[in-house]
N, C-alpha and C. Protein backbone atom coordinates (compact mmCIF):
# COMPACT_ATOMS: atom_id res chain seq x y z
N UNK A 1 -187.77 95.36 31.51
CA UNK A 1 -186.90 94.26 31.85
C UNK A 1 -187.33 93.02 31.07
N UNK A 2 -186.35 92.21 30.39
CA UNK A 2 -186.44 90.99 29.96
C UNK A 2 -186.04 89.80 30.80
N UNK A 3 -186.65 88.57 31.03
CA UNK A 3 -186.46 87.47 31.22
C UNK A 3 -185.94 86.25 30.49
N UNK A 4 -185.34 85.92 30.65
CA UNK A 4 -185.45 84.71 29.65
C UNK A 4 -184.79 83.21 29.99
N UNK A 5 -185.34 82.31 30.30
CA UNK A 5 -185.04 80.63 30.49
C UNK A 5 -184.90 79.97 29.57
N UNK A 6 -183.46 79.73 28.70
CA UNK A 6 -183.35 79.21 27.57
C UNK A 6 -183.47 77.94 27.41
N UNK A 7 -184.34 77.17 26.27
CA UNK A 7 -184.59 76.01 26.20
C UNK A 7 -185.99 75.33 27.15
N UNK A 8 -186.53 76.96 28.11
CA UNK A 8 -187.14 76.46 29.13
C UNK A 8 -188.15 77.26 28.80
N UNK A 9 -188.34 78.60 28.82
CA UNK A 9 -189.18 79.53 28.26
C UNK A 9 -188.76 80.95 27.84
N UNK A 10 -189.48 81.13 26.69
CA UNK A 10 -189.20 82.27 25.64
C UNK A 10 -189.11 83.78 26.37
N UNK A 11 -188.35 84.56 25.84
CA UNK A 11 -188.62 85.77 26.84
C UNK A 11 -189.40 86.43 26.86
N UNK A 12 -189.60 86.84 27.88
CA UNK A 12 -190.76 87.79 28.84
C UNK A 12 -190.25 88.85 29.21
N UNK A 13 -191.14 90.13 29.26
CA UNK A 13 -190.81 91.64 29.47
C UNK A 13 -192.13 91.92 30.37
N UNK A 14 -191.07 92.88 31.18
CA UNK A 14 -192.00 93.25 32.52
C UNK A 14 -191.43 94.45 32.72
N UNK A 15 -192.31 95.90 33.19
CA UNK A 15 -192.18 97.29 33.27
C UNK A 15 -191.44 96.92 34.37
N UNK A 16 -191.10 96.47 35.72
CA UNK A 16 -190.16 96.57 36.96
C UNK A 16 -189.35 94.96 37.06
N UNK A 17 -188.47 95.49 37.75
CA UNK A 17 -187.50 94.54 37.97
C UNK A 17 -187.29 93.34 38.78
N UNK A 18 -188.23 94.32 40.02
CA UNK A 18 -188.83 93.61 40.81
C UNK A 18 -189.85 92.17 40.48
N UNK A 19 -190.67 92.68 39.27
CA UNK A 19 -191.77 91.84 38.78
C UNK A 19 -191.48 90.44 37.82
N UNK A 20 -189.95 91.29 37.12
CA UNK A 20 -189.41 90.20 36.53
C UNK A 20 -188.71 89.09 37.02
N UNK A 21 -188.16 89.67 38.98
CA UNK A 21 -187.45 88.87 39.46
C UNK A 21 -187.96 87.54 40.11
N UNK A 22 -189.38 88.45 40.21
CA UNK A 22 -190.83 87.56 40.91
C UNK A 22 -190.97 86.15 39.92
N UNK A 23 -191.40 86.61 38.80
CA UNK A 23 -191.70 85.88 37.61
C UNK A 23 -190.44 84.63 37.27
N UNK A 24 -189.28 85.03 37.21
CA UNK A 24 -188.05 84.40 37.11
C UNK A 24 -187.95 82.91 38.18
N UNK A 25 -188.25 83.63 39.28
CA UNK A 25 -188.20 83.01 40.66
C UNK A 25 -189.52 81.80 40.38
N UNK A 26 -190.31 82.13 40.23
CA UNK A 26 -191.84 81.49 40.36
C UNK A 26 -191.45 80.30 38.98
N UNK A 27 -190.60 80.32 38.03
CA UNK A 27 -190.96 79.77 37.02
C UNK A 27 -189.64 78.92 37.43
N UNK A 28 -188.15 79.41 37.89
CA UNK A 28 -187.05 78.06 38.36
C UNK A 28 -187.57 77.21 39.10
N UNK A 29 -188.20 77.74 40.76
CA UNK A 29 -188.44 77.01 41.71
C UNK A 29 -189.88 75.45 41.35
N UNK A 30 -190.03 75.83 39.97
CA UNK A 30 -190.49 74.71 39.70
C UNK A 30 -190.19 73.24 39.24
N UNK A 31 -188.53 74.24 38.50
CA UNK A 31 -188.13 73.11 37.72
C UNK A 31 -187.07 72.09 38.40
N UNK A 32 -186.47 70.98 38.23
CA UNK A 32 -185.93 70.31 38.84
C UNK A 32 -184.49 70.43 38.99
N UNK A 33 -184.50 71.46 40.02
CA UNK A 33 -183.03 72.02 40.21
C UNK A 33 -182.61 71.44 41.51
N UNK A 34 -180.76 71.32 41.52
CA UNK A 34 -180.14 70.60 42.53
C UNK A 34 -180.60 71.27 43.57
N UNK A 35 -180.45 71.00 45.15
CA UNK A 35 -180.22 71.80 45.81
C UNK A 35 -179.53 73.06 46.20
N UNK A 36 -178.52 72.91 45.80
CA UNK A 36 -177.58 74.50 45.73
C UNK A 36 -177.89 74.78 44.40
N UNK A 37 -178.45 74.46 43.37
CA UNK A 37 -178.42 75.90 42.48
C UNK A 37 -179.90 76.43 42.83
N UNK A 38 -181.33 75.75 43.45
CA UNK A 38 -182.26 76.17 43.93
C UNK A 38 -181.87 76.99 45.07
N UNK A 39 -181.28 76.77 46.48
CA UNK A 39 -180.53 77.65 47.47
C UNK A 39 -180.33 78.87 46.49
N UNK A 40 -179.29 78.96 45.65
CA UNK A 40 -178.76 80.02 44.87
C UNK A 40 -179.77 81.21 44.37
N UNK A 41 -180.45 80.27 43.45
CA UNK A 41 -181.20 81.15 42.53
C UNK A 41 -182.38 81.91 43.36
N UNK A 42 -182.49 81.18 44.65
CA UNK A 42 -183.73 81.90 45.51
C UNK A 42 -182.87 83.20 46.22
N UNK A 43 -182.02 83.03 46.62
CA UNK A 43 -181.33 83.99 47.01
C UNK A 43 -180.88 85.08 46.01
N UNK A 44 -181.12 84.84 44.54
CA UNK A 44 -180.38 85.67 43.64
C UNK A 44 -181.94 86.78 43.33
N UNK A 45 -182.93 85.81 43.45
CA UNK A 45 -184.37 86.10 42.85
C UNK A 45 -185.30 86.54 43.75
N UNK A 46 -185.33 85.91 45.01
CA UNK A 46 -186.65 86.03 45.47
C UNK A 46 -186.22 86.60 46.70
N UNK A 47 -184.82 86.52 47.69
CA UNK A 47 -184.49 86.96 48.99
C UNK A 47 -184.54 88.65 49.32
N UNK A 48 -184.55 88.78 50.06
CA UNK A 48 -184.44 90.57 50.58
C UNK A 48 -183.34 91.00 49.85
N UNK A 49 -183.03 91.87 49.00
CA UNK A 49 -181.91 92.20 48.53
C UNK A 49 -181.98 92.00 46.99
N UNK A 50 -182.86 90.99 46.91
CA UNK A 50 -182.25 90.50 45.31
C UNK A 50 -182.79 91.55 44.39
N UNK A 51 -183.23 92.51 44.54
CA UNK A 51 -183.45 93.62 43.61
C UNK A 51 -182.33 94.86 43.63
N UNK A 52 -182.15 94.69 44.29
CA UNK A 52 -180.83 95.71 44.66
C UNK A 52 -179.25 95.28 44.14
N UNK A 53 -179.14 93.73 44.22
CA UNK A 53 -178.00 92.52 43.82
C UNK A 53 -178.46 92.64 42.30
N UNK A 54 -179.68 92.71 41.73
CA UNK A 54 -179.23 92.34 40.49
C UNK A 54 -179.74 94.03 39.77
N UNK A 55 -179.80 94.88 40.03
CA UNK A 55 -179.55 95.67 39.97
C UNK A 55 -178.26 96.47 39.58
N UNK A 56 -177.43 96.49 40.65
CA UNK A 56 -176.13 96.18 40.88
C UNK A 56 -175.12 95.34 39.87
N UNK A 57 -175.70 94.24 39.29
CA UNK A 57 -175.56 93.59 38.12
C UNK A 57 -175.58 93.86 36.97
N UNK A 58 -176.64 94.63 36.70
CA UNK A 58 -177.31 95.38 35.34
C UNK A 58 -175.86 96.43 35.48
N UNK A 59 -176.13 97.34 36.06
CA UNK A 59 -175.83 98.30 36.29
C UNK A 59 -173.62 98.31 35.54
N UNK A 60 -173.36 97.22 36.14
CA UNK A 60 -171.89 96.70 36.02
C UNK A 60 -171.80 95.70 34.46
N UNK A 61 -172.73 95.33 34.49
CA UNK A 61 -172.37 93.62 33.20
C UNK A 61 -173.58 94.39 31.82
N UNK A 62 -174.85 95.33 32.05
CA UNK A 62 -175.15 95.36 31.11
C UNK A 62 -176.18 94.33 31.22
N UNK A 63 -176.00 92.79 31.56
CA UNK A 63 -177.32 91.77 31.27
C UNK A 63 -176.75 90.91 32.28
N UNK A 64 -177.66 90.00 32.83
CA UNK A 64 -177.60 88.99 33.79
C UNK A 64 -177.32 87.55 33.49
N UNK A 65 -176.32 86.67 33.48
CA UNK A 65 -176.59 85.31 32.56
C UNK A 65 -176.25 84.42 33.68
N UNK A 66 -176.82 83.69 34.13
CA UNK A 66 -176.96 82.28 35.06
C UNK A 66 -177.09 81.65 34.65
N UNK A 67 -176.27 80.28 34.52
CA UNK A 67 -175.99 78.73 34.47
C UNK A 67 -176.60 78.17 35.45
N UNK A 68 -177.57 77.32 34.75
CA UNK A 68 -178.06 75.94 35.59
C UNK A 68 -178.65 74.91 34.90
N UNK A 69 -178.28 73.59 35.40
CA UNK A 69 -178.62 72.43 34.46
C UNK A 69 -179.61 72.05 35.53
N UNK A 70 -180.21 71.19 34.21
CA UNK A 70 -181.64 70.53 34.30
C UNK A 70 -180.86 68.86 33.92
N UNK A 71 -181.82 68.02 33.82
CA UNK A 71 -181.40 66.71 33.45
C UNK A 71 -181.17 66.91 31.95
N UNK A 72 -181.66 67.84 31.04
CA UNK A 72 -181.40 67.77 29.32
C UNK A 72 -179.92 68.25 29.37
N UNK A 73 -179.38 68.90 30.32
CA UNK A 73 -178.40 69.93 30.00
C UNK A 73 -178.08 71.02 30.97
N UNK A 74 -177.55 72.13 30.56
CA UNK A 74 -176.75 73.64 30.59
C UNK A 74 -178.11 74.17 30.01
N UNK A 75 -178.44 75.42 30.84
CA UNK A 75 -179.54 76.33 30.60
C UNK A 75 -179.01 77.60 31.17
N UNK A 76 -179.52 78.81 30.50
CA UNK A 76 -179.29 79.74 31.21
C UNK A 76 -180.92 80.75 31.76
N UNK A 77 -180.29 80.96 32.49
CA UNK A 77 -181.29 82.50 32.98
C UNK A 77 -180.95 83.87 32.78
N UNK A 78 -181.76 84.57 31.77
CA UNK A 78 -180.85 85.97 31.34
C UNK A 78 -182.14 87.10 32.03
N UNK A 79 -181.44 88.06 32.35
CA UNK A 79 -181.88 89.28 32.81
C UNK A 79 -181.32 90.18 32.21
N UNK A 80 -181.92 91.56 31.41
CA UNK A 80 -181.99 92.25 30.26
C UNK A 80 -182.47 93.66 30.45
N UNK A 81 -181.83 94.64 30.89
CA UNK A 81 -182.74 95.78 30.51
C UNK A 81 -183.80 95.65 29.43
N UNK A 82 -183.64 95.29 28.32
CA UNK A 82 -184.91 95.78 27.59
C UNK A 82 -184.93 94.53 26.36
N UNK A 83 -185.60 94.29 25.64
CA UNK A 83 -185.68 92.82 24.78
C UNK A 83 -186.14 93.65 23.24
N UNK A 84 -184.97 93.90 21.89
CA UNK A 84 -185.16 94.64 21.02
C UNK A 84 -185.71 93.46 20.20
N UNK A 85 -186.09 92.25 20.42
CA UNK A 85 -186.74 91.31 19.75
C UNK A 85 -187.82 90.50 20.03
N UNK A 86 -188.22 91.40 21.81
CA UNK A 86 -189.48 90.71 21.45
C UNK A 86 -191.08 90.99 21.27
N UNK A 87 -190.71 92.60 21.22
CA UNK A 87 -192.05 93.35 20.56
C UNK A 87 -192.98 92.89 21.70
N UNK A 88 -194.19 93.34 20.75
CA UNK A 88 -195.81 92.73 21.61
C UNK A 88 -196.12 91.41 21.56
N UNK A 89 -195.18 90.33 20.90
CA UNK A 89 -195.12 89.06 21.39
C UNK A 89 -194.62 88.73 22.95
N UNK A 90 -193.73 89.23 23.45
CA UNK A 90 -193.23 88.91 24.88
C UNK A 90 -194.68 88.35 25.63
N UNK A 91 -194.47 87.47 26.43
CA UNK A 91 -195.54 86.91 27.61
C UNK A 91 -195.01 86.78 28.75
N UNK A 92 -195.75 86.49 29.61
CA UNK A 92 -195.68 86.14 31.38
C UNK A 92 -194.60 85.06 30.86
N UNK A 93 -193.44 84.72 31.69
CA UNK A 93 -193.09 83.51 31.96
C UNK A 93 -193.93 82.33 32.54
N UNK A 94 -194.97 81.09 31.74
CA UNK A 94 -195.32 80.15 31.98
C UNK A 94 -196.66 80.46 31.20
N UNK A 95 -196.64 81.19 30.82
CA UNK A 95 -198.05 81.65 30.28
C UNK A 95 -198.39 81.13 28.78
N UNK A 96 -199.94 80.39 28.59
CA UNK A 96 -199.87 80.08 27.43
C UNK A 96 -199.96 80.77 25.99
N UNK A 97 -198.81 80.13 25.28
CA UNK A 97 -198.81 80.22 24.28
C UNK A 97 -200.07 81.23 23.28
């Protein structure tokens, strides 16, 4: 599974879905999101279900793409079966460089 927070952080690959949803979750709930798109995205990421919901997602769309602005802008959050570009570079979401 791929992650990816555009403009926010580079993508990240994780063997379960679960782990990526963890990671995803741990790296929005930091950033300075409204109230309902934080409500949202915890429910999309981190609630009972949300592995099964975005699952369910994959499964129908192929990849996951969520809209949410920050004060710079429009950002997205992508979820990916698999990342053909980012080799053994991929990292943890937040992880240094």
């Amino acid at each position: 599974m791929t992650v990816e927070l555009t403009g926010v952080a580079p993508p990240a690959w994780f063997a379960e879905l679960a782990d990526a949803l963890a990671a995803a979750w741990g790296a929005m709930k930091l950033l300075p999101l409204d109230n309902a798109n934080y409500c949202a995205f915890e429910l999309m990421l981190a609630r009972p279900g949300a592995v099964a919901y975005m699952t369910e997602r994959l499964e129908c769309d192929g990849a996951v793409g969520l809209t949410f602005v920050l004060p710079d802008g429009p950002h997205r959050l992508w979820v990916r079966p698999d990342c053909a570009d980012c080799g053994s570079s991929a990292r943890a979401l937040g992880s240094a460089e």
